[in-house]
C-alpha atoms as a PDB file:
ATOM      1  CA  UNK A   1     150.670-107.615-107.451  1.00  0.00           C
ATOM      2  CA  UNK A   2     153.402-109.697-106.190  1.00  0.00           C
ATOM      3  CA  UNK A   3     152.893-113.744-106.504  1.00  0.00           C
ATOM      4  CA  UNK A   4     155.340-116.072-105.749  1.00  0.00           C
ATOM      5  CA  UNK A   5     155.558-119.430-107.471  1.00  0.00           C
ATOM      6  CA  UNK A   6     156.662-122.690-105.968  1.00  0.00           C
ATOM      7  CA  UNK A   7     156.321-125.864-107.769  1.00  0.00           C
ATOM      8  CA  UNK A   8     152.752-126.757-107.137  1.00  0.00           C
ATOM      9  CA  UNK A   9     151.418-123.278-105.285  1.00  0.00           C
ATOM     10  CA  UNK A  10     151.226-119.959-105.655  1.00  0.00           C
ATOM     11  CA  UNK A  11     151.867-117.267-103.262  1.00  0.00           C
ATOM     12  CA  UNK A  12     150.088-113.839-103.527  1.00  0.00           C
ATOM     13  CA  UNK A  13     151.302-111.560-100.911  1.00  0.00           C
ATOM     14  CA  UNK A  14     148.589-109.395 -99.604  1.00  0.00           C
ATOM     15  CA  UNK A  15     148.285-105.423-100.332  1.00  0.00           C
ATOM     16  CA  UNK A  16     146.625-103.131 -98.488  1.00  0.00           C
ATOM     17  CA  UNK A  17     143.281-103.834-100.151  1.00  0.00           C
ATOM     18  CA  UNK A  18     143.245-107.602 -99.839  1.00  0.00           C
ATOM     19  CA  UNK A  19     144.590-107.258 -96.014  1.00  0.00           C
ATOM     20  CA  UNK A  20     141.355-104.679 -95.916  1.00  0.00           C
ATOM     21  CA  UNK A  21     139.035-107.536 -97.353  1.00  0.00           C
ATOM     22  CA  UNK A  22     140.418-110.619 -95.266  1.00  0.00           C
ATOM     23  CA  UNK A  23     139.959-108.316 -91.915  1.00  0.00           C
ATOM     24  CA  UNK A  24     136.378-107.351 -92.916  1.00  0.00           C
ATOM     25  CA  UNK A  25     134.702-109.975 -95.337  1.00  0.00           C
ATOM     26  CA  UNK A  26     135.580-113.539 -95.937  1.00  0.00           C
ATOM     27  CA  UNK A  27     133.363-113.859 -98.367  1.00  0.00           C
ATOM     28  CA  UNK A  28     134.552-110.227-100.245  1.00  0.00           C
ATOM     29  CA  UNK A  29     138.300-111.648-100.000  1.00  0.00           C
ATOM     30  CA  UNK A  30     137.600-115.176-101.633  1.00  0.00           C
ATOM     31  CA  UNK A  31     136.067-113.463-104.453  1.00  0.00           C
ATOM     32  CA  UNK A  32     138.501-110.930-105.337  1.00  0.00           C
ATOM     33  CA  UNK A  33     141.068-113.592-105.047  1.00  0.00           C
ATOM     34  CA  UNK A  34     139.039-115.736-107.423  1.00  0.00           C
ATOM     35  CA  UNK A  35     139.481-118.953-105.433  1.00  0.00           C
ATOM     36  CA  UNK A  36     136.696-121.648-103.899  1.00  0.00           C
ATOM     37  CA  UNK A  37     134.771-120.208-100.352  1.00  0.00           C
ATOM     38  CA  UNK A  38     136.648-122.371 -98.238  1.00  0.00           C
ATOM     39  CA  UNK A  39     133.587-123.060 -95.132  1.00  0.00           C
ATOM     40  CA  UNK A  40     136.911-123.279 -92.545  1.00  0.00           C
ATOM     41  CA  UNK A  41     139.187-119.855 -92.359  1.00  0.00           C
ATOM     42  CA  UNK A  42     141.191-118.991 -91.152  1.00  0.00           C
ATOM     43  CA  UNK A  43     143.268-122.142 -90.900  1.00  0.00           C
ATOM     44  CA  UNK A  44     145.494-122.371 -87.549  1.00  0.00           C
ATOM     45  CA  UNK A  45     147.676-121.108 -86.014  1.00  0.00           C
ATOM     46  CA  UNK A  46     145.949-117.597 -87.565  1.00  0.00           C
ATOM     47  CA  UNK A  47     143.120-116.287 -86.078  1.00  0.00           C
ATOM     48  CA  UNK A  48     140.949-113.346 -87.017  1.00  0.00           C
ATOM     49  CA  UNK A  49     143.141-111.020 -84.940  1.00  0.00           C
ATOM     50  CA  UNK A  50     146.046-111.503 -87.606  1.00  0.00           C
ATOM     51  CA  UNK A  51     143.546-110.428 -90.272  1.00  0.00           C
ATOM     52  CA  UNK A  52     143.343-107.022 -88.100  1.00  0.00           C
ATOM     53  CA  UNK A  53     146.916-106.458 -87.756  1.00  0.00           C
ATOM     54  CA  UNK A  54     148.114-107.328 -91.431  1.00  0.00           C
ATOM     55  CA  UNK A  55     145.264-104.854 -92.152  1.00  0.00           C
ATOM     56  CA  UNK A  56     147.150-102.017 -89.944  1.00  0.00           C
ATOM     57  CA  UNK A  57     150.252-102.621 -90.729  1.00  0.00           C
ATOM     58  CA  UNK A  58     150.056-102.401 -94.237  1.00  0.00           C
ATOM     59  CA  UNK A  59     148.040 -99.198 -93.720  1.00  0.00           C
ATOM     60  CA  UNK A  60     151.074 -97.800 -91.720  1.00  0.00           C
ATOM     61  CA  UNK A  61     153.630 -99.226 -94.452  1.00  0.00           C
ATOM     62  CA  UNK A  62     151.889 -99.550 -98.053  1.00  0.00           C
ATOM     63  CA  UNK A  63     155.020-100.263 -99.512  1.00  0.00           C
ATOM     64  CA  UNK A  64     155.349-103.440 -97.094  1.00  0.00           C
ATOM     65  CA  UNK A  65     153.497-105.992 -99.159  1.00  0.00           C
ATOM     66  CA  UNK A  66     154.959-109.418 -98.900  1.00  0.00           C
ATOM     67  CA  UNK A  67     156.254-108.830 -95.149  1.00  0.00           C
ATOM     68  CA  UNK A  68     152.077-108.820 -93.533  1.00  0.00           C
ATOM     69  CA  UNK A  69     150.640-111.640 -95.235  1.00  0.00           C
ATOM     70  CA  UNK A  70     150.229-114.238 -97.890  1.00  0.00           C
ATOM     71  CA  UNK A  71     147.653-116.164 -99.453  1.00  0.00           C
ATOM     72  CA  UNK A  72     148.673-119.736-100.516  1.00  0.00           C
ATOM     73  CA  UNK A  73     147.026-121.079-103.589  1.00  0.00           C
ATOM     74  CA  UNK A  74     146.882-124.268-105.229  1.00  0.00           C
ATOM     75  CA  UNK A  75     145.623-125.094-108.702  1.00  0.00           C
ATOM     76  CA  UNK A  76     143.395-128.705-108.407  1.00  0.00           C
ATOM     77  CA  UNK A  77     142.518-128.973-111.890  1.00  0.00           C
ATOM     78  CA  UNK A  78     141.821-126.761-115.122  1.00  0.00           C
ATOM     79  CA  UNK A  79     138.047-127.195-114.508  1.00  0.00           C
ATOM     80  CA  UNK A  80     138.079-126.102-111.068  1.00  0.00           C
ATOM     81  CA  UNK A  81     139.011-122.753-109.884  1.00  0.00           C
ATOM     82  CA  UNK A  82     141.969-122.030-107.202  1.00  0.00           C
ATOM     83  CA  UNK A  83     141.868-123.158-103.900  1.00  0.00           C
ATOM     84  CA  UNK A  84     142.934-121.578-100.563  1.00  0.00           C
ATOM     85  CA  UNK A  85     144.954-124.053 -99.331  1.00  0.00           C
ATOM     86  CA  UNK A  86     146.360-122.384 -95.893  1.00  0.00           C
ATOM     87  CA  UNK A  87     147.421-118.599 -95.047  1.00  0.00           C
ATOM     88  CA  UNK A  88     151.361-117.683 -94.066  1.00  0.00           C
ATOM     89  CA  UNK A  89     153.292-114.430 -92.842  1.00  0.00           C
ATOM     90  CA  UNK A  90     156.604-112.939 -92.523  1.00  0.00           C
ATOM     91  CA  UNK A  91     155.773-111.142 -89.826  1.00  0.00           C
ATOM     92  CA  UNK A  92     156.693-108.010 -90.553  1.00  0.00           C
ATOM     93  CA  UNK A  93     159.814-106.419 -91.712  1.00  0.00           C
ATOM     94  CA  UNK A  94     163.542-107.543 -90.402  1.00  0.00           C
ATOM     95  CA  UNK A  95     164.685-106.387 -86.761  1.00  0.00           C
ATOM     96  CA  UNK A  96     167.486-104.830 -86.250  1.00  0.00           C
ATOM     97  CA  UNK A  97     169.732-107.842 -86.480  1.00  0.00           C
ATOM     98  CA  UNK A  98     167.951-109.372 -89.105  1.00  0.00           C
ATOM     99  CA  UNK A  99     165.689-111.499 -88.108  1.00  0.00           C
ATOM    100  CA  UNK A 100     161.897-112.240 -89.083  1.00  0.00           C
ATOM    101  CA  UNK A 101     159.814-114.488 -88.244  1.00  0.00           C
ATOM    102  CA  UNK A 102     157.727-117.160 -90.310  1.00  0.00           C
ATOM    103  CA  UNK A 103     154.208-118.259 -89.586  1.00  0.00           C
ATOM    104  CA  UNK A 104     151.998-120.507 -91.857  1.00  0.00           C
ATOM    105  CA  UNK A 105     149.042-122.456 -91.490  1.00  0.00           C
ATOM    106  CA  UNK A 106     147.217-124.972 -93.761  1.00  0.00           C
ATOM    107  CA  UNK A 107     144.135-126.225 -94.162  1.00  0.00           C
ATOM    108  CA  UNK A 108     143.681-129.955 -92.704  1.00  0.00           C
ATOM    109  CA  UNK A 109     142.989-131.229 -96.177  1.00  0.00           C
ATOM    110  CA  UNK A 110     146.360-130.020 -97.194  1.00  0.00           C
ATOM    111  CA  UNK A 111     148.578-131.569 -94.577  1.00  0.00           C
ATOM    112  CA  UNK A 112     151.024-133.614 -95.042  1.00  0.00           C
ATOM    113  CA  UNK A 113     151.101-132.750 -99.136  1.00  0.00           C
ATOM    114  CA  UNK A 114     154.376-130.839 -99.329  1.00  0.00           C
ATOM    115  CA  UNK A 115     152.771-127.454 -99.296  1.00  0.00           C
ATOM    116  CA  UNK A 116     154.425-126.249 -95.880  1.00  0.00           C
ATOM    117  CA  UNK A 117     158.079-127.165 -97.208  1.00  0.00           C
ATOM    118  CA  UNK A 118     157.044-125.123-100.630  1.00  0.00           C
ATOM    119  CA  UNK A 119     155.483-122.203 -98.795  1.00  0.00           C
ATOM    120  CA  UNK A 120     158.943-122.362 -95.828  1.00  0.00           C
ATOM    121  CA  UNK A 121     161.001-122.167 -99.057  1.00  0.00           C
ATOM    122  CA  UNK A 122     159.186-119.680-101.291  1.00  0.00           C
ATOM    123  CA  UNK A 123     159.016-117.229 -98.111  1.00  0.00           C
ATOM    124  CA  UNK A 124     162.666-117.886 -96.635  1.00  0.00           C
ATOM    125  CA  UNK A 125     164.185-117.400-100.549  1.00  0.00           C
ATOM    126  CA  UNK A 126     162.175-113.710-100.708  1.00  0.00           C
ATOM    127  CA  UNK A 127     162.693-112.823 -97.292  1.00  0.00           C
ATOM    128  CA  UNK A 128     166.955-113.221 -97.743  1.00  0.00           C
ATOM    129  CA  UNK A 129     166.684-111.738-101.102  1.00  0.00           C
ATOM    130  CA  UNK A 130     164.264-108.074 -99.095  1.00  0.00           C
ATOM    131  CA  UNK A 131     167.386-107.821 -96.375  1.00  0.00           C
ATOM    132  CA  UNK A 132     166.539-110.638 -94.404  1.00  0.00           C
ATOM    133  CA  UNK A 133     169.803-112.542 -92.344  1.00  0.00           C
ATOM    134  CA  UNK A 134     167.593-115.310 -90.357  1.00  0.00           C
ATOM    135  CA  UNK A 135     164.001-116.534 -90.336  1.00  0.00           C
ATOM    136  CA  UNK A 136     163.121-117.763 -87.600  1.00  0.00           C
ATOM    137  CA  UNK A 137     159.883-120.046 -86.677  1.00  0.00           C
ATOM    138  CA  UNK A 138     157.951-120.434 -84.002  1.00  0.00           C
ATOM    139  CA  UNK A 139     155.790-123.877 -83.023  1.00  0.00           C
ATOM    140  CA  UNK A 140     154.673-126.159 -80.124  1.00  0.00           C
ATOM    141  CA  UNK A 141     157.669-128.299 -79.132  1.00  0.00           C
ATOM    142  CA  UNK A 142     155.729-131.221 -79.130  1.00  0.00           C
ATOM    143  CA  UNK A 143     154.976-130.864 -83.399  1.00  0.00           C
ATOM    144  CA  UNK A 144     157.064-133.249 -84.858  1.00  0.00           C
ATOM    145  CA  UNK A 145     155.574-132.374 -88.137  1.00  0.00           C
ATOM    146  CA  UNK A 146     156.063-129.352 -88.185  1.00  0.00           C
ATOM    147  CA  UNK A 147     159.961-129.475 -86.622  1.00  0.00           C
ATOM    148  CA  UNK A 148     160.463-132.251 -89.631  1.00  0.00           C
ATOM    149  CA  UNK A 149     159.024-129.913 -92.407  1.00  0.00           C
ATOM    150  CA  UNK A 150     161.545-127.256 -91.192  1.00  0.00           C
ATOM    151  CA  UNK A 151     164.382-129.290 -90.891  1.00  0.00           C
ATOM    152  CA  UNK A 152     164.033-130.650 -94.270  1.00  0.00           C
ATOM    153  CA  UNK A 153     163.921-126.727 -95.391  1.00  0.00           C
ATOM    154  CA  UNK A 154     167.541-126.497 -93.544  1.00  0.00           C
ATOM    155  CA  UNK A 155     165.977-125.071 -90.594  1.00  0.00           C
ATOM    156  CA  UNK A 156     167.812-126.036 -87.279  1.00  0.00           C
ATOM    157  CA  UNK A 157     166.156-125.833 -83.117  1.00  0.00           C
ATOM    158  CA  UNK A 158     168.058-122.938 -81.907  1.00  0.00           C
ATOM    159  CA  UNK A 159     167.619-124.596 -78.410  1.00  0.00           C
ATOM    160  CA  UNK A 160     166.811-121.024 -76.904  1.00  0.00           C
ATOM    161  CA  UNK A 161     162.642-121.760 -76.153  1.00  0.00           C
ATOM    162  CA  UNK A 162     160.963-118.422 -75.894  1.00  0.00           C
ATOM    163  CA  UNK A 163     158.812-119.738 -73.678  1.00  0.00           C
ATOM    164  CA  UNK A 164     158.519-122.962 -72.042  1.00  0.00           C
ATOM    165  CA  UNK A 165     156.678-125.786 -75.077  1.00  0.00           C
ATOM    166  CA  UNK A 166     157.651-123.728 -77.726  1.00  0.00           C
ATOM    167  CA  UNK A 167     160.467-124.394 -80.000  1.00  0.00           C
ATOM    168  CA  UNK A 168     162.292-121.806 -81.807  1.00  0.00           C
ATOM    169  CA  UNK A 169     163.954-122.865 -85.490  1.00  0.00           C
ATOM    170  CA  UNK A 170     165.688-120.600 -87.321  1.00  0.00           C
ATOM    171  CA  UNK A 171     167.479-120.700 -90.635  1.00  0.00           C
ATOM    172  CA  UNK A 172     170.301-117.983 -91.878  1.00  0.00           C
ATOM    173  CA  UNK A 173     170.789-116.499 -95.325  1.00  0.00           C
ATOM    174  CA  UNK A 174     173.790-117.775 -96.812  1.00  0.00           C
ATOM    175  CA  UNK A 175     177.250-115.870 -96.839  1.00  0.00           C
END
């Protein structure tokens, strides 16, 4: 099982199993994560589709866990169990030059908390140290949130929109 820890969340990168649950059974995946049914999920920008093709993709590369999905985690007390605080992705292995891209969503609850920076930094950090050069994000030009969350990880606007209102940010591993 591979779980990365940031300072006040967990990360547990899904396997082909837990990708297999999410896809199929909401219900199935909250309890074999152990955490709290959370009555909204998937938390935007993820939709059930993304379930689907984390669920394929690890079943095409088994030894790709930690590049198709992650479950973020937050501990709210030792009385309560684990919440689900939001969903994020590297998705998929590097291209060719490099690159990957970031994706992460949180549940409204958990906005504006810190847990995007934690999760941008916990995902850049592994992706650099599994070949990574650049990760690169994706998000409505108009977010300001977002855009601040990801500059204060280092991330910088590339300036090159993929498509018009959409921003791309990137950051690069260092040399």
């Amino acid at each position: 099982m591979l779980i990365l820890t940031a300072e006040r969340i967990a990360l547990l990168a899904l396997d082909r199993d837990l990708a297999a649950l999410q896809a199929s059974s909401r219900t199935a995946f909250f309890n074999a994560i152990a955490v709290t049914h959370e009555p909204v999920w998937p938390p935007a920008p993820f939709e059930s589709g993304a379930f689907a093709w984390a669920e394929k993709n690890l079943a095409h590369d088994p030894d790709g866990q930690g590049w198709y999905g992650w479950a973020l985690l937050a501990n709210e007390g030792e009385r309560a169990p684990p919440r689900l605080v939001g969903i994020a992705a590297l998705i998929g292995r590097p291209d060719e030059d490099g690159d990957v891209e970031l994706a992460f969503g949180l549940l409204p609850e958990f906005r504006g908390r810190g847990y995007g920076g934690e999760t941008i930094r916990a995902l850049a950090s592994w992706g650099f140290e599994n070949g990574a050069k650049r990760v690169i994000a994706h998000l409505d030009a108009e977010d300001l949130n977002a855009a601040n969350t990801l500059a204060k990880q280092g991330f910088t606007d590339t300036r090159e929109p993929p498509y018009p209102g959409v921003a791309r940010w990137a950051l690069s591993a260092a040399v």
